[in-house]
Protein backbone atom coordinates (compact mmCIF):
# COMPACT_ATOMS: atom_id res chain seq x y z
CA UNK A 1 0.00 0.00 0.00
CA UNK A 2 1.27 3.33 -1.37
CA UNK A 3 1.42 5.78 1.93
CA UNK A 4 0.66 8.86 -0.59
CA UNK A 5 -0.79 8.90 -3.91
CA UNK A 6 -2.76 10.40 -5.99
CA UNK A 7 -4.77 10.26 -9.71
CA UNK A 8 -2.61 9.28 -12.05
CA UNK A 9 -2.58 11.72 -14.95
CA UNK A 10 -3.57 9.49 -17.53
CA UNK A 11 -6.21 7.81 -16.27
CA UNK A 12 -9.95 9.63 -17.50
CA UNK A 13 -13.54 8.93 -15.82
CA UNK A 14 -16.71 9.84 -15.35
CA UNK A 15 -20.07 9.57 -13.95
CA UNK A 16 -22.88 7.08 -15.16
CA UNK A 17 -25.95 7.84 -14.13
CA UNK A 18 -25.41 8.62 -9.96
CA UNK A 19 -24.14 5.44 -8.91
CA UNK A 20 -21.38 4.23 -11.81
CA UNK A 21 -18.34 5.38 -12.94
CA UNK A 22 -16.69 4.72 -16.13
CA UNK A 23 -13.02 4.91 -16.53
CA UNK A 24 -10.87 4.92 -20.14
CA UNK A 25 -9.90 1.59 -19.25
CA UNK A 26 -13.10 0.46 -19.82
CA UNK A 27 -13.44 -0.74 -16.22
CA UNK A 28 -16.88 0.00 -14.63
CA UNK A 29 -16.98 0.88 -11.29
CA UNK A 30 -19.64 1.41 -8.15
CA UNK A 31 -20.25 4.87 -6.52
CA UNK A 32 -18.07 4.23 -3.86
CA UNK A 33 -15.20 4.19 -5.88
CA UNK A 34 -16.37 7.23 -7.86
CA UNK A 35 -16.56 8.89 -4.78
CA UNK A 36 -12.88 7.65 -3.88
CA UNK A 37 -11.97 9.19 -6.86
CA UNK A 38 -13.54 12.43 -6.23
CA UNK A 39 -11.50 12.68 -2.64
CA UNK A 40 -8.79 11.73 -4.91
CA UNK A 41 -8.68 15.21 -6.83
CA UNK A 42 -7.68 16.81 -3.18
CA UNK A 43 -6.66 14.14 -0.09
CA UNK A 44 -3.51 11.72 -0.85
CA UNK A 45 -3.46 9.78 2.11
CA UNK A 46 -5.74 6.24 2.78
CA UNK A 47 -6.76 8.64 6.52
CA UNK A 48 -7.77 11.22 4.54
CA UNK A 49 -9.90 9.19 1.90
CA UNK A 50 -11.32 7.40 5.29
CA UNK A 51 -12.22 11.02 7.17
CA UNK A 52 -14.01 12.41 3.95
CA UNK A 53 -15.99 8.85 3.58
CA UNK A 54 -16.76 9.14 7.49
CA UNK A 55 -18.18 12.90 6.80
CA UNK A 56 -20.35 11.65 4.27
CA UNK A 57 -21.58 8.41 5.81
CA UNK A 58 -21.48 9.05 9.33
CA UNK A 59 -24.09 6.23 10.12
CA UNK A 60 -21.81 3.57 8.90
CA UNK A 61 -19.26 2.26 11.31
CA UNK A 62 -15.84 3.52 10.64
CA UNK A 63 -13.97 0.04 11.00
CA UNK A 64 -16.35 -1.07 8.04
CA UNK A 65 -15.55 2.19 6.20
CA UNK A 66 -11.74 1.32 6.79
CA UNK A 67 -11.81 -1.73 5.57
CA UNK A 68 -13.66 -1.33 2.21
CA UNK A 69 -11.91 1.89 1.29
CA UNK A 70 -8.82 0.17 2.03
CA UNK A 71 -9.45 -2.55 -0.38
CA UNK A 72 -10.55 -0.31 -3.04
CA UNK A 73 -7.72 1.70 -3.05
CA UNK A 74 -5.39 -1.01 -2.87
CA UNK A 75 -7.46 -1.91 -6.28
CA UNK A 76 -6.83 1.27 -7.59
CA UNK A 77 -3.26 1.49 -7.25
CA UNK A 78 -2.36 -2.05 -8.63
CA UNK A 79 -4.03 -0.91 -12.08
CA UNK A 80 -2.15 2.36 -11.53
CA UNK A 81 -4.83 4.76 -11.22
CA UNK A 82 -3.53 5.94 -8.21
CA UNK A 83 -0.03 6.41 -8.53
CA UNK A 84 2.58 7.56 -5.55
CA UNK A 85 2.22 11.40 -4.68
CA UNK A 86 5.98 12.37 -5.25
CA UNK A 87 6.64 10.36 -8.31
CA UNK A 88 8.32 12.33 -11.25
CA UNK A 89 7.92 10.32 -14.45
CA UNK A 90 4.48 9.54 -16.08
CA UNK A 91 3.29 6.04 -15.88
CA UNK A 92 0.81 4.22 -17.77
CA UNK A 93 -2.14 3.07 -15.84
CA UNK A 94 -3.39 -0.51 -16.41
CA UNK A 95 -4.49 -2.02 -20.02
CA UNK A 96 -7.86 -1.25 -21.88
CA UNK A 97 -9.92 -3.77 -19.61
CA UNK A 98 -9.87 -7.13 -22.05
CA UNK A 99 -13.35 -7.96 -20.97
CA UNK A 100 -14.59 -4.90 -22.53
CA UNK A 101 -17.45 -5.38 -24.60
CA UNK A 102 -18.48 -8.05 -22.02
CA UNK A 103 -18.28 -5.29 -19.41
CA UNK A 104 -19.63 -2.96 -21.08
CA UNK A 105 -22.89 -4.62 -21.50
CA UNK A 106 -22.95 -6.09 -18.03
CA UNK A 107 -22.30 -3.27 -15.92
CA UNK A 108 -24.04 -0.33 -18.27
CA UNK A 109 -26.52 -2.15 -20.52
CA UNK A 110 -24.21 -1.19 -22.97
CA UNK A 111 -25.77 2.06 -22.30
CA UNK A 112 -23.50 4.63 -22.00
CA UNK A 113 -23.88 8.55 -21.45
CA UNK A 114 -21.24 9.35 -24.44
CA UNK A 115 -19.05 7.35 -26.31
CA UNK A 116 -15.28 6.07 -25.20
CA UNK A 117 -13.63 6.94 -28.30
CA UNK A 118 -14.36 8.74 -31.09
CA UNK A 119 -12.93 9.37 -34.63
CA UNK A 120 -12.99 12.86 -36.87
CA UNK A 121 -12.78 12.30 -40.28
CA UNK A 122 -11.51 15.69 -41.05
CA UNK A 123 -11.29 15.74 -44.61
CA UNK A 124 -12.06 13.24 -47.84
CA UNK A 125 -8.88 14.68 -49.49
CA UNK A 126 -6.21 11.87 -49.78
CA UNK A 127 -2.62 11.71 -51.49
CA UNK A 128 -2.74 7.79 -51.40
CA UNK A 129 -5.04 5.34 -53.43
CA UNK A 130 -5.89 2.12 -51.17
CA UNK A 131 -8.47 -0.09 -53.10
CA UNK A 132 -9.42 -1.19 -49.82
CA UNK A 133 -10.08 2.37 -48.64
CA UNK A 134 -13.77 2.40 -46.16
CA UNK A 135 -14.70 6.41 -47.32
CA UNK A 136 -13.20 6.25 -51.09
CA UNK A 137 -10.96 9.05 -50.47
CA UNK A 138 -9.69 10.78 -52.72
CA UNK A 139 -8.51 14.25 -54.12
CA UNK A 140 -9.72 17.51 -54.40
CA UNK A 141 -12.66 15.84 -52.48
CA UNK A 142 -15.53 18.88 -53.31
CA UNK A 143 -18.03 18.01 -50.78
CA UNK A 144 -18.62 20.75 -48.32
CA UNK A 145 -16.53 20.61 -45.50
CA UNK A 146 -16.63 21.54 -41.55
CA UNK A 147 -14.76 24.75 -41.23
CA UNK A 148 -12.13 25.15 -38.59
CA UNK A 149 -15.05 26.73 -36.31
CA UNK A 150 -17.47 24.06 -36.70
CA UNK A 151 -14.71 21.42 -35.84
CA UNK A 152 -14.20 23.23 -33.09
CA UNK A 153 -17.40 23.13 -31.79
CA UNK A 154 -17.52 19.09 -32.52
CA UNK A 155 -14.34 19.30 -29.93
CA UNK A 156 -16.48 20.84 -27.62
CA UNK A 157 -19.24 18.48 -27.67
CA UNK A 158 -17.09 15.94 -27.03
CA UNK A 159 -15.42 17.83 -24.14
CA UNK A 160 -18.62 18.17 -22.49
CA UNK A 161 -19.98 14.89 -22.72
CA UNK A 162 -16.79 13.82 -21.26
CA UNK A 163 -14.95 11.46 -24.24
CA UNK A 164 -11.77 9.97 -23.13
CA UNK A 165 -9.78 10.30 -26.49
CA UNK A 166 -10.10 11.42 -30.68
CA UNK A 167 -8.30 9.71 -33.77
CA UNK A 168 -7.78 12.43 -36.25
CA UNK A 169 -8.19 10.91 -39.66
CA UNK A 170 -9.37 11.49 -43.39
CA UNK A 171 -8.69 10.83 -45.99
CA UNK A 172 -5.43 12.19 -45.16
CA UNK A 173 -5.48 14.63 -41.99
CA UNK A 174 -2.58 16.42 -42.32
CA UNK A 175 -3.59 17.62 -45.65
CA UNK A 176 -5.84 20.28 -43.34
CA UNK A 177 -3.95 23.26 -43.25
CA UNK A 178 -5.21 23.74 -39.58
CA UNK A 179 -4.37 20.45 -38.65
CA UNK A 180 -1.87 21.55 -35.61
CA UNK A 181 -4.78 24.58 -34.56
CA UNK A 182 -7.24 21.70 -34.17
CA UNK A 183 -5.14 19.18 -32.12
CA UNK A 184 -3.90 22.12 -30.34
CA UNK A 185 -7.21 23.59 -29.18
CA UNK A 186 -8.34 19.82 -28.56
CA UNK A 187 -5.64 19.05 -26.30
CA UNK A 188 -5.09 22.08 -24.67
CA UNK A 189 -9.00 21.24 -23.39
CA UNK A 190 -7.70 17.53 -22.10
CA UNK A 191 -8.49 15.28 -24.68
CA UNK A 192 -6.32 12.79 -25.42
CA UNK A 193 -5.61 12.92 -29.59
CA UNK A 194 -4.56 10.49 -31.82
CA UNK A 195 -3.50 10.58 -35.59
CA UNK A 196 -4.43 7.96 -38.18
CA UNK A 197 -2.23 8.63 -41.36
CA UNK A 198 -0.28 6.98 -43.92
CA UNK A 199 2.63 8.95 -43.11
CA UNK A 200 3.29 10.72 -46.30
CA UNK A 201 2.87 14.20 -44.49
CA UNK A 202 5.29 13.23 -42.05
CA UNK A 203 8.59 15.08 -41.80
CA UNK A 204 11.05 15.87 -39.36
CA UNK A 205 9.76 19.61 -38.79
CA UNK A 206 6.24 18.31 -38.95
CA UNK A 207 6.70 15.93 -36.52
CA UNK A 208 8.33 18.29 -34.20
CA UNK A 209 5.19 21.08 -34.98
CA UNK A 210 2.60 18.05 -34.10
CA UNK A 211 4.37 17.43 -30.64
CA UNK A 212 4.17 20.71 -29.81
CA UNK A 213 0.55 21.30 -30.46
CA UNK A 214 -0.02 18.20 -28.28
CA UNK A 215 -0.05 15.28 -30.22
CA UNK A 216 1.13 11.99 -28.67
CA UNK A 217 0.35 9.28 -30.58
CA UNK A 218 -0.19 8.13 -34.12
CA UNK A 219 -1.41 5.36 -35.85
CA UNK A 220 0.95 4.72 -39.39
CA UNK A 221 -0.27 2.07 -41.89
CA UNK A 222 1.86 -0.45 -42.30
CA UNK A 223 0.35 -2.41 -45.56
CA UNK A 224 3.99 -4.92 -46.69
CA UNK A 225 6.89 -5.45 -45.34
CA UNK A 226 8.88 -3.64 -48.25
CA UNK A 227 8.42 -1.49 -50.21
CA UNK A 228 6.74 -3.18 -53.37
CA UNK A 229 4.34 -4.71 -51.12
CA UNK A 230 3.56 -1.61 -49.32
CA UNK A 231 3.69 0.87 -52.13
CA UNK A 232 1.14 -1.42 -54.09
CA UNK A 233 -1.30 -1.84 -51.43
CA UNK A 234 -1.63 2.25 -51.01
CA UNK A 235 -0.58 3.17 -54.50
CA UNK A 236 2.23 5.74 -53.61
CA UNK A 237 5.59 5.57 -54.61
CA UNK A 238 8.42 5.63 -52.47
CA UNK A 239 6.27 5.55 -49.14
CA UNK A 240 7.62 2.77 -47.76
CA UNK A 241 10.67 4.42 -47.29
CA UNK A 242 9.83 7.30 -46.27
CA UNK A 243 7.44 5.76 -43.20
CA UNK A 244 10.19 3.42 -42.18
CA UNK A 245 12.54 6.72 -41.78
CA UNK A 246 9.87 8.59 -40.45
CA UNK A 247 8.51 6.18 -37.30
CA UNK A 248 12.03 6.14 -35.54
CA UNK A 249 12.06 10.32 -35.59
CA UNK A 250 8.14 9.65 -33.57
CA UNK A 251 9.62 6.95 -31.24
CA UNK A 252 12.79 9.74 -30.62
CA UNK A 253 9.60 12.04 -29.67
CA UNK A 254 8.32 10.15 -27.36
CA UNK A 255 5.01 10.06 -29.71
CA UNK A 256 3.80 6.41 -29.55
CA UNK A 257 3.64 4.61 -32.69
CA UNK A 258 1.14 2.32 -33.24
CA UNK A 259 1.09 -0.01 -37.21
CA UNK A 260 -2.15 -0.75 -38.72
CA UNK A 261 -1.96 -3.43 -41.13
CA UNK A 262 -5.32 -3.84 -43.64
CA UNK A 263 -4.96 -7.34 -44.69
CA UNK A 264 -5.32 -8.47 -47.76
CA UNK A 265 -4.70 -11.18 -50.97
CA UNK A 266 -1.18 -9.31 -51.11
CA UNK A 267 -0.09 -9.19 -47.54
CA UNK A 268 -2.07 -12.13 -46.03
CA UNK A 269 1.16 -14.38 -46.21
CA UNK A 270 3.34 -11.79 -45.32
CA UNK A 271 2.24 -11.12 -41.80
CA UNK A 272 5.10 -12.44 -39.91
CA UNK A 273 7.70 -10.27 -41.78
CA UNK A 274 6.00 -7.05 -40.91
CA UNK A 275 5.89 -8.34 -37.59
CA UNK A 276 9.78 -8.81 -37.87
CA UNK A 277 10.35 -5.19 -39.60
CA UNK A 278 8.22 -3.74 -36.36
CA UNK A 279 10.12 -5.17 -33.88
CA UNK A 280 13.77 -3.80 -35.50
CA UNK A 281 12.04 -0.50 -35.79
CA UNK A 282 10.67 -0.56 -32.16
CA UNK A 283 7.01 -0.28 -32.86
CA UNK A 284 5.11 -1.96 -29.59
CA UNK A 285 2.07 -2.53 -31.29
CA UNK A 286 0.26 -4.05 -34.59
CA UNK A 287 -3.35 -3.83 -35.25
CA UNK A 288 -4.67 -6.31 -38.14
CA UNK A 289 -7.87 -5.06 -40.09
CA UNK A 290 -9.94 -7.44 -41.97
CA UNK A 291 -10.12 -6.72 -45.26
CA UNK A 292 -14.51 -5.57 -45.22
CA UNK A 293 -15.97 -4.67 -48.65
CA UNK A 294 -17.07 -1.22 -48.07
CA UNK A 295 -16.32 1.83 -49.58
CA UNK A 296 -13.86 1.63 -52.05
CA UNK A 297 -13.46 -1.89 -51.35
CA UNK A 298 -16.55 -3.05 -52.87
CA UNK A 299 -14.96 -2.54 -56.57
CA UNK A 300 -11.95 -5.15 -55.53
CA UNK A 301 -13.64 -7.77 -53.89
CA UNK A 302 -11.03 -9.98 -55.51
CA UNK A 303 -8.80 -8.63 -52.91
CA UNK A 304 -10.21 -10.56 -49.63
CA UNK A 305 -8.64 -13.33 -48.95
CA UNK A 306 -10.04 -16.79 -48.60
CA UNK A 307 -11.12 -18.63 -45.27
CA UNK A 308 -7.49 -20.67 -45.62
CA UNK A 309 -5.18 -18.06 -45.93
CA UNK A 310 -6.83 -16.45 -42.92
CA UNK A 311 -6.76 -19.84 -40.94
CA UNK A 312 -3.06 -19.87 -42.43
CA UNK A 313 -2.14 -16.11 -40.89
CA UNK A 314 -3.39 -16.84 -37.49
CA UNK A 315 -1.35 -19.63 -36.96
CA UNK A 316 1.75 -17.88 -38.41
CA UNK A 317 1.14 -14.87 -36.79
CA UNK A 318 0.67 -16.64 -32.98
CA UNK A 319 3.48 -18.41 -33.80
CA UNK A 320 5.44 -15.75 -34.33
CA UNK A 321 4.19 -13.71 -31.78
CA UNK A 322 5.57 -16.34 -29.20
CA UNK A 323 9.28 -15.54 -30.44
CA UNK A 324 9.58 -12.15 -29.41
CA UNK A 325 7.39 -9.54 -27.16
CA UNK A 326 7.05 -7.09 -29.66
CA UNK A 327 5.12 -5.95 -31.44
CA UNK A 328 2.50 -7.40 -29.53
CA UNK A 329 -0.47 -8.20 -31.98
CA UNK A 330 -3.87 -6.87 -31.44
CA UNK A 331 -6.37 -7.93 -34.44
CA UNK A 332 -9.92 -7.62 -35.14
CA UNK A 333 -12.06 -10.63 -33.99
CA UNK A 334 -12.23 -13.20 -36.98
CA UNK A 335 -14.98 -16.06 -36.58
CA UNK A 336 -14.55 -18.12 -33.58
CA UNK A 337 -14.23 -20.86 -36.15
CA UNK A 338 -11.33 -19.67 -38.07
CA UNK A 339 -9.29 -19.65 -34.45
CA UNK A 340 -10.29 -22.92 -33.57
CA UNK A 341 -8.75 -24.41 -37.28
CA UNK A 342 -5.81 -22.77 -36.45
CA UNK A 343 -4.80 -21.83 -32.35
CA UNK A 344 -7.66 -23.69 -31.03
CA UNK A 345 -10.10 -22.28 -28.79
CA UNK A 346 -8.32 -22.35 -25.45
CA UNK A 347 -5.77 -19.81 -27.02
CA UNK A 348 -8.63 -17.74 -28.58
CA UNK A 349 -10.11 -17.38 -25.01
CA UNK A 350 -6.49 -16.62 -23.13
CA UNK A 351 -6.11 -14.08 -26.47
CA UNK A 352 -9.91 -12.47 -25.61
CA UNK A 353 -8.84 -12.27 -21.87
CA UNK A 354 -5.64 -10.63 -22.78
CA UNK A 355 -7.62 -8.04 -24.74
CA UNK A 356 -5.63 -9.01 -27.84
CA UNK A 357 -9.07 -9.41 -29.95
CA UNK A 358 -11.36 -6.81 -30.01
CA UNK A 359 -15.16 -6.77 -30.94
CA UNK A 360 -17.04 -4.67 -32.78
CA UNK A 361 -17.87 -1.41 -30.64
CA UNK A 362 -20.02 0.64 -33.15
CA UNK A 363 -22.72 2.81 -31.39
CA UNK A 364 -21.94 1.25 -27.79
CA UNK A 365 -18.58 3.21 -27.24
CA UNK A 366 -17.38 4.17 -30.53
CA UNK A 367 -18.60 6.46 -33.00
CA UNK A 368 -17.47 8.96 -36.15
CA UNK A 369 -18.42 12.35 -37.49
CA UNK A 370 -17.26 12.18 -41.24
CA UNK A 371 -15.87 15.84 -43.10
CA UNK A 372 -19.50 17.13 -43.39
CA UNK A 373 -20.68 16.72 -40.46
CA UNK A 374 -22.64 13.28 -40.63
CA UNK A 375 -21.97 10.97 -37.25
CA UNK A 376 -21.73 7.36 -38.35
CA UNK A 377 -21.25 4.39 -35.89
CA UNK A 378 -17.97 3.48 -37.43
CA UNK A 379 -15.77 3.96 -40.58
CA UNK A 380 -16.94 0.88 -42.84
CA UNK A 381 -20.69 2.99 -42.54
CA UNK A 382 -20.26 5.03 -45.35
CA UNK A 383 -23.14 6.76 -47.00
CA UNK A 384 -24.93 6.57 -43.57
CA UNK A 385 -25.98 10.04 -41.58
CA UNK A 386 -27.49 8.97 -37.80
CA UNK A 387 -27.69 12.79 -37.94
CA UNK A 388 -25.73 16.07 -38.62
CA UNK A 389 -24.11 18.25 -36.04
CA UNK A 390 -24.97 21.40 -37.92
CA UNK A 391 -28.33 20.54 -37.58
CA UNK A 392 -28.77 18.67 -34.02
CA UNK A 393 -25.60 18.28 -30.97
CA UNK A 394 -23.39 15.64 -30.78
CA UNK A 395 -25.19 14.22 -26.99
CA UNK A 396 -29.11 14.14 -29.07
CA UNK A 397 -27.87 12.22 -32.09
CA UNK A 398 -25.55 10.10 -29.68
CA UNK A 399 -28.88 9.50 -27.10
CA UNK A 400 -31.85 9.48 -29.78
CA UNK A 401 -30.65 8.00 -32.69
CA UNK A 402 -32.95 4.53 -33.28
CA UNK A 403 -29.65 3.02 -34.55
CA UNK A 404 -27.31 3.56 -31.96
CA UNK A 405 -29.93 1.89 -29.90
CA UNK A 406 -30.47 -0.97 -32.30
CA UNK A 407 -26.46 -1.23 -31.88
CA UNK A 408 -26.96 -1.57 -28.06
CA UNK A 409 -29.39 -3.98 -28.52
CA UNK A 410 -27.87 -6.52 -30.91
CA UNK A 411 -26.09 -9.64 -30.75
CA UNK A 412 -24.56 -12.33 -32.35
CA UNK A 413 -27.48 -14.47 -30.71
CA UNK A 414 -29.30 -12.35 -33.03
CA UNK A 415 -27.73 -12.18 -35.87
CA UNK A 416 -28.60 -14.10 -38.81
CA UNK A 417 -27.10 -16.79 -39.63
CA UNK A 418 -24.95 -16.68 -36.61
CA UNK A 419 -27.98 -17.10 -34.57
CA UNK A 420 -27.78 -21.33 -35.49
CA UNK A 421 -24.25 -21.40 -34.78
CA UNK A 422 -23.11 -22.96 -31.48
CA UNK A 423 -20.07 -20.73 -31.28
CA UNK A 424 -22.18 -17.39 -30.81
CA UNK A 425 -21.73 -17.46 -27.22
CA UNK A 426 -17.82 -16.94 -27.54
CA UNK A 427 -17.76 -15.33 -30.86
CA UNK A 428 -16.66 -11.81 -31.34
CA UNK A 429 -16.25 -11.28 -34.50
CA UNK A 430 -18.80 -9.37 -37.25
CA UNK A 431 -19.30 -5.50 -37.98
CA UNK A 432 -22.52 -4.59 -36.91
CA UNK A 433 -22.96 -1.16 -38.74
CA UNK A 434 -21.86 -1.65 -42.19
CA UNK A 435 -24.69 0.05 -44.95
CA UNK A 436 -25.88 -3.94 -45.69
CA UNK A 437 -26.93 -3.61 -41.76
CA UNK A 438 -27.99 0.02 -41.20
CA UNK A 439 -28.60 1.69 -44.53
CA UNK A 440 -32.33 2.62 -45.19
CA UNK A 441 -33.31 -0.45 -47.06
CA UNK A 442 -30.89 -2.82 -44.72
CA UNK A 443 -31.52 -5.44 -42.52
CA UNK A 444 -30.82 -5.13 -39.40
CA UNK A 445 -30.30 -8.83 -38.25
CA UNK A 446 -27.67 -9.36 -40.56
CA UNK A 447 -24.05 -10.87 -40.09
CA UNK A 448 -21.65 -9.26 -41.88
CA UNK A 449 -19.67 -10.76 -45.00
CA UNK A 450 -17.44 -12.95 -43.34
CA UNK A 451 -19.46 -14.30 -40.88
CA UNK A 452 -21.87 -15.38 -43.20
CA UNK A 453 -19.34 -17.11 -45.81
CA UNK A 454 -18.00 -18.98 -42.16
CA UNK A 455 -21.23 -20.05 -41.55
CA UNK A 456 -21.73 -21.54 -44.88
CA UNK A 457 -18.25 -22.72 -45.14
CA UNK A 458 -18.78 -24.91 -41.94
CA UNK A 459 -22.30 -24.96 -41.21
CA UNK A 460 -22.23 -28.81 -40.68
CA UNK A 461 -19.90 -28.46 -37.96
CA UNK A 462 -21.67 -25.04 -36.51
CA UNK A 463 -25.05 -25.51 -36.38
CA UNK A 464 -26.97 -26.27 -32.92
């Protein structure tokens, strides 16, 4: 037990409702521990957490106030949300809870005042060409966009309804001229910003202009591990290169560097040897994205890759992964099915608990505002407008929108065909919010693309 302590720095929350609190790990907590928390802003000492719970419940008796303050606290300050007092360095509290979406809908109903996370799409321009692109970027983009004002006031909304953190994003983001004004004004507020680029706009001086605005963390595709590969997948020339020079300048920065792989026909089998080119450039993280026909994507459908080569990936990747710590491998959840061909499902579970698979989030703590102004539930909805904020705020789209309450509603339980399959208890994978699911003539019971060619691919083996 840490004598004095006190919030770490990097740990958000907030109030649900009176009696929950929600933290950015995605931990749910009771109202005593919210109110732990609020003692925490002023009193660093377990006596004074105990005299300020005393004051307020002064019928309880104070050995039974001891004793469960005590053990919360203790809680708090093995995940590292309470850190010691006179500690100089920054720490990083504990990891995204793994149970997440599981939590999520236990604890809240899946129910939540605001979302977790949420991602600007600040512009359609783009100086790359990804076939697999979710928006079809492109350039000179001539919708109307949000002005610097009006993104502004989309900061704001989030501010106030209390969102732990922002991924900047286009199309390309740092083709906005105000690019460093809006992460400036966003973090000088307390939100935590991200960038999601390809990393052509990325040069020494820009990197050094970004970290002073505020910026501390971006997100660089990372499509091949060399430079055909790459270069092909996002049709640029010469980018390969120029990311791979670029991403040890961030890590110098002390901007964390995250890779996002979109995988694909031409990198499926390659995996493993952007895992190796991470882990000599000192990236701590890969993110693997399903390749999901939206967008551009539906024009190059040729460019998914089969059932096998997925099975194939995930037991090269895991393999892999066991050799060396880094990067440590985070992916999108595949069908159940295609883990149990190729880990088996006892290392899909350990891989869930770990929080190294993640579900689909759309509507329940995730959600997007595109260039004009449209919020989507995610980045594969394009086309789709739950509502505009230059016509209603942020919190009433977020609250009233029928969809984003469909998405708290749905599961793979009710999902068809996924609702037969004997796996959709454990199963995590599936978009929920893709324009097949939400768009106006949509159904809303529908598993998405891959699930559905799993299903039939196996269905003697799946169904009940």
């Amino acid at each position: 037990m840490i004598d004095e302590f006190r919030l770490n720095p990097r740990v958000r929350w907030r109030w649900e409702g009176q009696d929950k609190v929600l933290l950015n790990t995605l931990i749910g907590m009771n109202k005593t521990a919210g109110e732990i928390l609020e003692l925490c802003k002023t009193v660093h000492s377990l006596g004074g957490i105990v005299e300020g719970m005393t004051r307020k419940y002064p019928m309880i008796p104070k050995e039974k106030l001891q004793t469960d303050t005590e053990r919360l606290v203790q809680k708090l300050q093995k995940w590292n949300i309470l850190i010691p007092y006179r500690l100089d360095k920054e720490i990083p509290h504990s990891l995204v809870n793994p149970l997440s979406a599981q939590s999520i809908s236990r604890y809240f109903g899946n129910k939540l005042s605001a979302p977790v996370e949420m991602v600007f799409e600040l512009t359609y321009n783009c100086n790359a060409n990804c076939p697999f692109c979710y928006v079809s970027a492109t350039k000179n983009f001539g919708s109307e966009e949000l002005t610097t004002g009006e993104w502004k006031t989309v900061i704001d909304y989030a501010i106030k309804m209390q969102v732990f953190r922002v991924t900047f994003t286009g199309g390309e983001a740092l083709l906005r001229r105000d690019f460093e004004e809006l992460v400036s004004y966003a973090s000088g507020k307390g939100l935590r910003i991200l960038l999601l680029t390809n990393g052509l706009g990325l040069t020494e001086d820009r990197i050094q202009s970004l970290l002073s605005a505020g910026l501390r963390g971006v997100d660089v595709s990372f499509d091949g591990p060399d430079a055909k590969t790459h270069d092909l997948s996002r049709g640029v020339p010469n980018l390969f290169d120029h990311i791979t020079k670029m991403v040890p300048i961030l890590l110098e920065k002390n901007i964390s560097v995250t890779a996002l792989t979109s995988v694909t026909k031409m990198n499926v089998n390659r995996i493993p040897e952007i895992m190796e080119l991470l882990n000599r450039l000192g990236v701590q993280t890969l993110f693997l994205a399903p390749f999901i026909p939206v967008g551009r994507g539906t024009g190059y459908l040729s460019l998914a890759p089969s059932i096998k080569e997925y099975i194939t990936m995930l037991s090269q990747v895991y393999a892999r992964q066991e050799e060396f710590n880094t990067p440590a491998v985070i992916s999108y959840a595949y069908p159940a099915t295609y883990y149990e061909k190729s880990i088996g499902l006892e290392t899909y579970e350990e891989l869930v608990n770990d929080g190294r698979i993640i579900a689909c989030y759309a509507g329940i703590t995730n959600c997007v505002v595109d260039p004009s102004g449209n919020v989507r539930p995610c980045r594969v909805s394009e086309g789709i407008s739950l509502g505009n904020i230059r016509v209603h705020s942020l919190e009433h789209i977020w609250l009233q929108s029928p969809i984003f309450r469909h998405l708290r509603d749905i599961s793979k339980r009710g999902q068809v065909p996924c609702t037969k399959c004997k796996f959709n208890e454990i199963c995590l994978a599936g978009c929920n919010a893709q324009p097949m699911q939400i768009g106006p003539s949509a159904d809303l019971c529908a598993a998405d693309f891959e699930c559905r060619r799993c299903f039939e691919a196996f269905k003697p083996d799946l169904e009940r």
